[in-house]
N, C-alpha and C. Protein backbone atom coordinates (compact mmCIF):
# COMPACT_ATOMS: atom_id res chain seq x y z
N UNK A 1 0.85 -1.18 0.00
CA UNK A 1 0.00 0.00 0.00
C UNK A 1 0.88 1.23 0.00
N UNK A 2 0.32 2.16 -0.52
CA UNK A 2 1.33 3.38 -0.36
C UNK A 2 0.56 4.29 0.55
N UNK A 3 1.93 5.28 0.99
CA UNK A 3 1.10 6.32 1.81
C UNK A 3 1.17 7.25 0.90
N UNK A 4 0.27 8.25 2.39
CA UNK A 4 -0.23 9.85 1.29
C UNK A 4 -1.33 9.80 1.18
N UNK A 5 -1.85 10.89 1.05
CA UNK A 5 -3.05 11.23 1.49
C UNK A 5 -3.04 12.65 0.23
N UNK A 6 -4.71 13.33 0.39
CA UNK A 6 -4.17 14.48 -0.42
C UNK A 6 -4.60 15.37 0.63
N UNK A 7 -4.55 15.00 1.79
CA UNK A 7 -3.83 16.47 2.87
C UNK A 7 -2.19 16.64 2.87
N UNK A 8 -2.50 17.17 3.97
CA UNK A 8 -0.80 17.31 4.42
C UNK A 8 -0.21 16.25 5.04
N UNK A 9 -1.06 15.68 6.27
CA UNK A 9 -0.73 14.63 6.85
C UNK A 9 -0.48 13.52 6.21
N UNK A 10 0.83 12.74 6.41
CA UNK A 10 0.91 11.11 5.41
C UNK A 10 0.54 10.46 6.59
N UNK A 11 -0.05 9.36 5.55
CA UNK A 11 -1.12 7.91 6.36
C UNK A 11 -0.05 6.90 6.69
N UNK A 12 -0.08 6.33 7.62
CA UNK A 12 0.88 4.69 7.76
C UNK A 12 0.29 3.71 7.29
N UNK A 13 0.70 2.73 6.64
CA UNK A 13 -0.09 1.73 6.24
C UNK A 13 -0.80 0.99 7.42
N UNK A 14 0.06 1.15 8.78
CA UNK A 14 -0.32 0.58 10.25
C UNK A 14 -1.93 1.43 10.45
N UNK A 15 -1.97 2.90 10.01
CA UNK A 15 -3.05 3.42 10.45
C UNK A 15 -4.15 3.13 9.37
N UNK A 16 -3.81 2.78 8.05
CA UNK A 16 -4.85 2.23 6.79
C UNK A 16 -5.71 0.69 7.47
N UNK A 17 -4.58 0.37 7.98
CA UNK A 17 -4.82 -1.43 8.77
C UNK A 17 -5.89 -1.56 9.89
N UNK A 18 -5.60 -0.08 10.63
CA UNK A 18 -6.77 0.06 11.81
C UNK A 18 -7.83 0.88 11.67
N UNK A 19 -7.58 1.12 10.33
CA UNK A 19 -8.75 2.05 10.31
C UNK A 19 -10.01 1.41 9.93
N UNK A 20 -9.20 -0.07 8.94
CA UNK A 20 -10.03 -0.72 8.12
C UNK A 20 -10.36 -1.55 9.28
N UNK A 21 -9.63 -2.46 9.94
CA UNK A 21 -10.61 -2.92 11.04
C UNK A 21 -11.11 -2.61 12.44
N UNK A 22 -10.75 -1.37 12.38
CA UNK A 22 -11.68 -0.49 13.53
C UNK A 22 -13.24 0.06 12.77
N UNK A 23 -13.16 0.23 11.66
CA UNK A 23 -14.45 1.21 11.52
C UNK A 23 -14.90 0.54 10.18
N UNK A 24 -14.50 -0.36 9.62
CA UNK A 24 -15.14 -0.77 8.31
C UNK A 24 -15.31 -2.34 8.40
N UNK A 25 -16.52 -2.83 8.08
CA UNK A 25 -16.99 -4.38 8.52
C UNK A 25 -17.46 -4.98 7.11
N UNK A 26 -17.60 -4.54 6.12
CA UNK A 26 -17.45 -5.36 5.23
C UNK A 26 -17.23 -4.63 3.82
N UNK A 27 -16.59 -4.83 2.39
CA UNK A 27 -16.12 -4.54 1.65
C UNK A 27 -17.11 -3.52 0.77
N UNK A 28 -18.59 -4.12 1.32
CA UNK A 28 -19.29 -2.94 0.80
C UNK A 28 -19.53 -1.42 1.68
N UNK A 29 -19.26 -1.85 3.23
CA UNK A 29 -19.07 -0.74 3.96
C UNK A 29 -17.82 0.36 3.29
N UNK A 30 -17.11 0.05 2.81
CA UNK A 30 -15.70 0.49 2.18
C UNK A 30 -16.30 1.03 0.74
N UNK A 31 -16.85 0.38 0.11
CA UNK A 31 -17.48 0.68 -1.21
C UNK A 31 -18.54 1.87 -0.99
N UNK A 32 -19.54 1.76 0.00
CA UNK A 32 -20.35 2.87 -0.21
C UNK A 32 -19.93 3.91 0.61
N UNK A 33 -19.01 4.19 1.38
CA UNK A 33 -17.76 4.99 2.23
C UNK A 33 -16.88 5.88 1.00
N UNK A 34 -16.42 5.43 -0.29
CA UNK A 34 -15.85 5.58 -1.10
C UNK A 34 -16.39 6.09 -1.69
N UNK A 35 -17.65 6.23 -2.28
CA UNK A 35 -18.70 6.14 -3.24
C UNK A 35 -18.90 7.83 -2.81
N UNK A 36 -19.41 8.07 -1.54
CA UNK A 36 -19.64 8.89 -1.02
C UNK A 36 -18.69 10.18 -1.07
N UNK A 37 -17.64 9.66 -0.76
CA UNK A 37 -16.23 10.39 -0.53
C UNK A 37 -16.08 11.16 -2.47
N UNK A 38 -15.86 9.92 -2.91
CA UNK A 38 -15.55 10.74 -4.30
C UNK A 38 -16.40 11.86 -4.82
N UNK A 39 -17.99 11.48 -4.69
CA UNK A 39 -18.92 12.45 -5.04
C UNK A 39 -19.22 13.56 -4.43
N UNK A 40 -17.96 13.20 -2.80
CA UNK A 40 -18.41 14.64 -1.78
C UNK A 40 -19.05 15.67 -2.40
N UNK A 41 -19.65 17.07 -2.47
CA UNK A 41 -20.34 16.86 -1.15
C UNK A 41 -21.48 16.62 -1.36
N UNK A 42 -21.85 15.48 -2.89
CA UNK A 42 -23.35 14.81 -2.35
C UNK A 42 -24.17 14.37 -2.17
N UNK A 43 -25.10 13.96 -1.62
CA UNK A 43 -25.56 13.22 -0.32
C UNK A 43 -26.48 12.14 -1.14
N UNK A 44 -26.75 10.65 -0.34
CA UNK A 44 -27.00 9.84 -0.93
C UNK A 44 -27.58 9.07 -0.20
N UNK A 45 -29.35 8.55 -0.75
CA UNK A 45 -30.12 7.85 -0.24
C UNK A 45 -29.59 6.42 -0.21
N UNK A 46 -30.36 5.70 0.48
CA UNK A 46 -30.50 4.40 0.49
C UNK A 46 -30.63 3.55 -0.30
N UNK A 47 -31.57 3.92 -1.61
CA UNK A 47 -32.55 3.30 -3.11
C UNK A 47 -31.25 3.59 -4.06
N UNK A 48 -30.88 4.86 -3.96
CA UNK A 48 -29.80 5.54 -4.82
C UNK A 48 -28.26 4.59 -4.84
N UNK A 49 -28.05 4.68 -3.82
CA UNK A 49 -26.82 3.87 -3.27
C UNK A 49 -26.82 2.09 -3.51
N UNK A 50 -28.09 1.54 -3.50
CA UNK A 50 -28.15 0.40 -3.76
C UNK A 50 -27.58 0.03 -5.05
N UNK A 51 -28.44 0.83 -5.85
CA UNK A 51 -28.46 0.47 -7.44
C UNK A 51 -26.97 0.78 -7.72
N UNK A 52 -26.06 1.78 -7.20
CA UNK A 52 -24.82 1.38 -7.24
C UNK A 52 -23.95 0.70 -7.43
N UNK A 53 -24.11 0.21 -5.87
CA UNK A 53 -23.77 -1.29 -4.91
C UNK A 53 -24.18 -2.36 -4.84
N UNK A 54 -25.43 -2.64 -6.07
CA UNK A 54 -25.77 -3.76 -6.03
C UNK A 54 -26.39 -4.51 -4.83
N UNK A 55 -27.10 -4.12 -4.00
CA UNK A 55 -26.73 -4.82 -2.72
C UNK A 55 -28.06 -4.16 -2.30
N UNK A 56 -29.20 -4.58 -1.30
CA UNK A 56 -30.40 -4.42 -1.38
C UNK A 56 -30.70 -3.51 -0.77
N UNK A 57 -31.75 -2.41 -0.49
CA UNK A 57 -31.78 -1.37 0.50
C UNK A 57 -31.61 -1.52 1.67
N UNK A 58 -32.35 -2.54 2.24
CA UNK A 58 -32.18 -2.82 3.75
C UNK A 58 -30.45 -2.62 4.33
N UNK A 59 -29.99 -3.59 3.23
CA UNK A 59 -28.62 -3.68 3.86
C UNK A 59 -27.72 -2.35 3.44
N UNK A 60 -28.28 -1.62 2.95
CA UNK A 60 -27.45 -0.60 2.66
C UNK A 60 -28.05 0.93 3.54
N UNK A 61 -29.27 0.43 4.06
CA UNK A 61 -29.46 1.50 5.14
C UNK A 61 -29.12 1.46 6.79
N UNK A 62 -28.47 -0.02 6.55
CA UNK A 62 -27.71 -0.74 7.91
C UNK A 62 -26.34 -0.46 7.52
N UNK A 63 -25.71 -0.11 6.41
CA UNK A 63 -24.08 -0.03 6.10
C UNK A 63 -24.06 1.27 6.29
N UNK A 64 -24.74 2.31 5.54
CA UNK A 64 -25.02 3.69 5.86
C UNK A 64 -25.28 4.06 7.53
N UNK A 65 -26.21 3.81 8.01
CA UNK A 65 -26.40 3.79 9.76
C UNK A 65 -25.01 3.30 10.33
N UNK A 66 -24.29 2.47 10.00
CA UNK A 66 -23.16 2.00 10.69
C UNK A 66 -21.89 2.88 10.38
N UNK A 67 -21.42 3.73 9.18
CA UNK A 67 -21.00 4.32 8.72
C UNK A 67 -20.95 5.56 9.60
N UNK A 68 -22.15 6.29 9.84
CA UNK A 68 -23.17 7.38 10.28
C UNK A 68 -22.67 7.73 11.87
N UNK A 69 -23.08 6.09 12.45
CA UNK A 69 -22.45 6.02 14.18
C UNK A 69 -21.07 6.33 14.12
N UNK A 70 -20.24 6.06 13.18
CA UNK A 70 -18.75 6.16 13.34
C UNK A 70 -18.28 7.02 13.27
N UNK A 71 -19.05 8.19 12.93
CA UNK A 71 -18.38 9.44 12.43
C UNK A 71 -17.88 9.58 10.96
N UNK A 72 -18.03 9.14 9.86
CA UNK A 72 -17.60 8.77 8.67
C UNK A 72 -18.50 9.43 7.79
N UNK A 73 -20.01 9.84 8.30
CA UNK A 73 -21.16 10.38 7.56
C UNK A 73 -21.94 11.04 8.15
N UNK A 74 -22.39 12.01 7.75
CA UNK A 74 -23.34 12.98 8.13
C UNK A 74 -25.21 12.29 7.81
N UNK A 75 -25.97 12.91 8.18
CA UNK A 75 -27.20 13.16 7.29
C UNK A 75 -27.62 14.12 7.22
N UNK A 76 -27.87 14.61 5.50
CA UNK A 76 -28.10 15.80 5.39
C UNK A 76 -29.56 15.92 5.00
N UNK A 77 -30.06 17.05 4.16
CA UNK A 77 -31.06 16.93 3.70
C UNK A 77 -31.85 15.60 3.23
N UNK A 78 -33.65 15.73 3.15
CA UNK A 78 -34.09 14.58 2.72
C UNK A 78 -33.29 13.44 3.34
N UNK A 79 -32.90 13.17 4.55
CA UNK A 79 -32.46 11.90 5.30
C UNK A 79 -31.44 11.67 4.09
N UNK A 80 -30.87 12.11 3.08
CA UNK A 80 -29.27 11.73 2.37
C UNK A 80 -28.41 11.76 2.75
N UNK A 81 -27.49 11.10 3.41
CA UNK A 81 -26.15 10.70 4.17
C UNK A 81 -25.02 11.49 3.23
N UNK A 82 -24.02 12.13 4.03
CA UNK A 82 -23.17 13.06 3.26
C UNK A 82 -21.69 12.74 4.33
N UNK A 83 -20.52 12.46 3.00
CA UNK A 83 -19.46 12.42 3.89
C UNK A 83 -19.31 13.69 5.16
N UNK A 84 -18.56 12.83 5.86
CA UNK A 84 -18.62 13.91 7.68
C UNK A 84 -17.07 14.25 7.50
N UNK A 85 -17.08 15.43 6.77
CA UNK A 85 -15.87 16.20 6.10
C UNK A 85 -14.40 16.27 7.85
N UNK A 86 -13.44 15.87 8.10
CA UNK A 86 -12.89 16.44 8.93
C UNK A 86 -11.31 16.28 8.88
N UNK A 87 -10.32 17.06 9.34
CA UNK A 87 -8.81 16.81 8.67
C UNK A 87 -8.78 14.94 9.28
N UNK A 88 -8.82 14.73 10.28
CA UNK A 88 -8.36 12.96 10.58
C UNK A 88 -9.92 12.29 9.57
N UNK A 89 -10.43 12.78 9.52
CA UNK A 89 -11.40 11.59 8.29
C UNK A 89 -10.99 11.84 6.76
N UNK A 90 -10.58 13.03 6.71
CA UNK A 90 -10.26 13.25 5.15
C UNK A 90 -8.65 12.52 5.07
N UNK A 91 -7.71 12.56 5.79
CA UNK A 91 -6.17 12.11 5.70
C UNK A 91 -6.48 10.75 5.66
N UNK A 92 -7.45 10.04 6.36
CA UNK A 92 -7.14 8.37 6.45
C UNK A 92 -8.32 8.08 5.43
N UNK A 93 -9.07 9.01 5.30
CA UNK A 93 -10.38 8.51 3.94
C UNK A 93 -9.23 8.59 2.47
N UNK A 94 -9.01 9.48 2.17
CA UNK A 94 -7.79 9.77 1.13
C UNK A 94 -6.84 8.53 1.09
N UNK A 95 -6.13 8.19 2.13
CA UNK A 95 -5.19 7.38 2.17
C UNK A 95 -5.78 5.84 1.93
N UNK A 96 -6.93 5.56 2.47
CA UNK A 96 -7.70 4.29 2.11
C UNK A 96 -8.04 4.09 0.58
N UNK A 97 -8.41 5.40 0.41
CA UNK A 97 -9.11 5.22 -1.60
C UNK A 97 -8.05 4.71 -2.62
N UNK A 98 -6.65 6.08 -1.85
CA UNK A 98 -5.87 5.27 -2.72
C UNK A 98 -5.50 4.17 -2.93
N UNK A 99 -4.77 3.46 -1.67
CA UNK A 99 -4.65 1.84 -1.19
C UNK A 99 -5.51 1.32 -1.74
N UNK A 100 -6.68 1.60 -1.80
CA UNK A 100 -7.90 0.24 -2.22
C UNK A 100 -7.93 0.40 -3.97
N UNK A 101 -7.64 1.73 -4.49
CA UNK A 101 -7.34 1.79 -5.85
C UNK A 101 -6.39 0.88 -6.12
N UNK A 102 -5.18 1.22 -5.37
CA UNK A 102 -3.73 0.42 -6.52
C UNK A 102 -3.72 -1.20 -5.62
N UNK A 103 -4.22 -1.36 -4.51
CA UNK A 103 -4.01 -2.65 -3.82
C UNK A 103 -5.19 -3.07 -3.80
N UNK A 104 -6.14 -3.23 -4.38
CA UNK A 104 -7.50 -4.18 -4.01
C UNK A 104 -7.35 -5.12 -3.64
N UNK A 105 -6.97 -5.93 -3.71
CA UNK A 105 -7.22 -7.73 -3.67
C UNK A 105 -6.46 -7.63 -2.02
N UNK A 106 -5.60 -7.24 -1.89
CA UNK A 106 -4.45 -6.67 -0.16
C UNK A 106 -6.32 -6.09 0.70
N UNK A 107 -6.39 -4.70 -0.12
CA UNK A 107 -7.26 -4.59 1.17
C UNK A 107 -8.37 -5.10 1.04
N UNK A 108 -9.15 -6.09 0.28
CA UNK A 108 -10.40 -6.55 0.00
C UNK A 108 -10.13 -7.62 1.18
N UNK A 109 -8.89 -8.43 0.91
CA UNK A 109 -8.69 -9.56 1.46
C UNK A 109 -8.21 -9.23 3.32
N UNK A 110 -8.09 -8.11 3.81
CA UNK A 110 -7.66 -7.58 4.98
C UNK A 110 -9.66 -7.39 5.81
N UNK A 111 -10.08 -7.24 4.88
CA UNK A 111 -11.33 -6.66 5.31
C UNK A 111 -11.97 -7.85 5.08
N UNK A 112 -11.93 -9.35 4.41
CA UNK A 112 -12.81 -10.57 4.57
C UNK A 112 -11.88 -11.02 5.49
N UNK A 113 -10.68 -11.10 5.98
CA UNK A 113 -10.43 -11.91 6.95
C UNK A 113 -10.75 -11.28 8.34
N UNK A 114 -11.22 -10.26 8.57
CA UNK A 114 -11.94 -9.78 10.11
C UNK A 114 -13.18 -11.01 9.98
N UNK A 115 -13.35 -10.70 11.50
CA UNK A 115 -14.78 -11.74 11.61
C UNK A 115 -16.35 -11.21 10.95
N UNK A 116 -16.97 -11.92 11.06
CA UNK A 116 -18.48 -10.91 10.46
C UNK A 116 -18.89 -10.06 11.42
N UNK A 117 -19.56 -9.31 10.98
CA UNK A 117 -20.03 -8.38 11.35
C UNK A 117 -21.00 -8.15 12.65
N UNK A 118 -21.44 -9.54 12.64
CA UNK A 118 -22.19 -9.88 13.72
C UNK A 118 -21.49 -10.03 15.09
N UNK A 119 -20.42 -10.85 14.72
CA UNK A 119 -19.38 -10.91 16.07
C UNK A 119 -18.41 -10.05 16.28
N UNK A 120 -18.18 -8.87 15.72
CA UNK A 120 -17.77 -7.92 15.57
C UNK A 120 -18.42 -6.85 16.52
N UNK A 121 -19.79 -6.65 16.01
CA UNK A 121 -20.54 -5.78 17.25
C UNK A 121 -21.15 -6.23 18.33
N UNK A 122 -21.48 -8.08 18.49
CA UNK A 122 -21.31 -8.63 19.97
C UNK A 122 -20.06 -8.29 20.26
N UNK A 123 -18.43 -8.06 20.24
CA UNK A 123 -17.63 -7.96 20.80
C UNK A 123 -17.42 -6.53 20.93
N UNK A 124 -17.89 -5.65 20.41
CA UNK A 124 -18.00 -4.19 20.82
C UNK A 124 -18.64 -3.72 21.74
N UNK A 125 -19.76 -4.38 22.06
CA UNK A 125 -21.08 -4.45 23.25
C UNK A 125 -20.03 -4.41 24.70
N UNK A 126 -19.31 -5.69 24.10
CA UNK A 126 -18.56 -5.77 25.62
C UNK A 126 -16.78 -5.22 25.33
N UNK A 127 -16.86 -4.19 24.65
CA UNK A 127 -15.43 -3.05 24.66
C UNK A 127 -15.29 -2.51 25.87
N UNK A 128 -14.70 -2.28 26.77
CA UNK A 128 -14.36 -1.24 28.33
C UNK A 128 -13.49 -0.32 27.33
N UNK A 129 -13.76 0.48 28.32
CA UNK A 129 -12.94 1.80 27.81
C UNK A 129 -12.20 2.06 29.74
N UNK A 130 -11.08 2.96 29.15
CA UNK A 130 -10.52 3.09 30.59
C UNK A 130 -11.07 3.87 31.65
N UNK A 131 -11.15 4.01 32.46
CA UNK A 131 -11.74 5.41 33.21
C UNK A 131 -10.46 6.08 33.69
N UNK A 132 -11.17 7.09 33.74
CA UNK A 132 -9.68 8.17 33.83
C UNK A 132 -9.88 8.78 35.32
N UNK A 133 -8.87 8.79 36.29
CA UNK A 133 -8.98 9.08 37.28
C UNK A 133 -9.30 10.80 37.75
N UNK A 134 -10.33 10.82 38.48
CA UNK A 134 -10.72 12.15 38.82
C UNK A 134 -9.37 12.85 39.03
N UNK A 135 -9.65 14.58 38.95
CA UNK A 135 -8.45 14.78 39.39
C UNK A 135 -8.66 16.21 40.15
């Protein structure tokens, strides 16, 4: 994968690696993430996005909603989901498009070997986070 981004900040391939399995659960989550990104700034239904993606509304208003929680998408007008513009989402969104441009099969295959999606967010249910001591 290469780095670079078209900010200023360069991407690590270590941070392309966690980004993809911290916040992206399956290859179409990445696809309609992308989809979005290129056409910034805009915004894209559910029906719209399918016919795209091939891939049926339901599940694409559950990839969009999951997208949405992460910080990755807005909703804008008419309930149309719009990339969630910010310097750390634009440096590692940039840096992913490219990677997934010149390396597909690397990051297609990085993103089917995580678990599904299902055991993915049972194991998020039970994530701790630290507590930080009063002070």
């Amino acid at each position: 994968m290469r780095k670079g981004s078209q900010s200023a900040k360069t991407v690590s391939e270590e941070e392309i690696l966690k980004f993809l399995f911290d916040r992206i659960d399956s290859v179409p989550h990445l696809e309609a993430l992308l989809l979005i990104w290129n056409t910034r700034p805009k915004g894209w239904g559910a029906e719209e996005m399918a016919a795209r993606l091939f891939v049926q509304p339901p599940q694409v208003r559950s990839i969009l909603d999951d997208l949405f929680r992460r910080g990755l998408l807005t909703r804008g007008e008419s309930a149309a989901y719009c990339y969630a513009s910010s310097p750390e989402n634009d440096s590692i969104v940039a840096a992913v498009a490219e990677a997934y441009r010149t390396d597909l099969i690397r990051i297609s295959t990085v993103i089917h070997s995580k678990a599904s999606s299902g055991v993915i967010e049972f194991a998020r249910a039970f994530k701790f986070t630290r507590k930080r001591k009063p002070r």
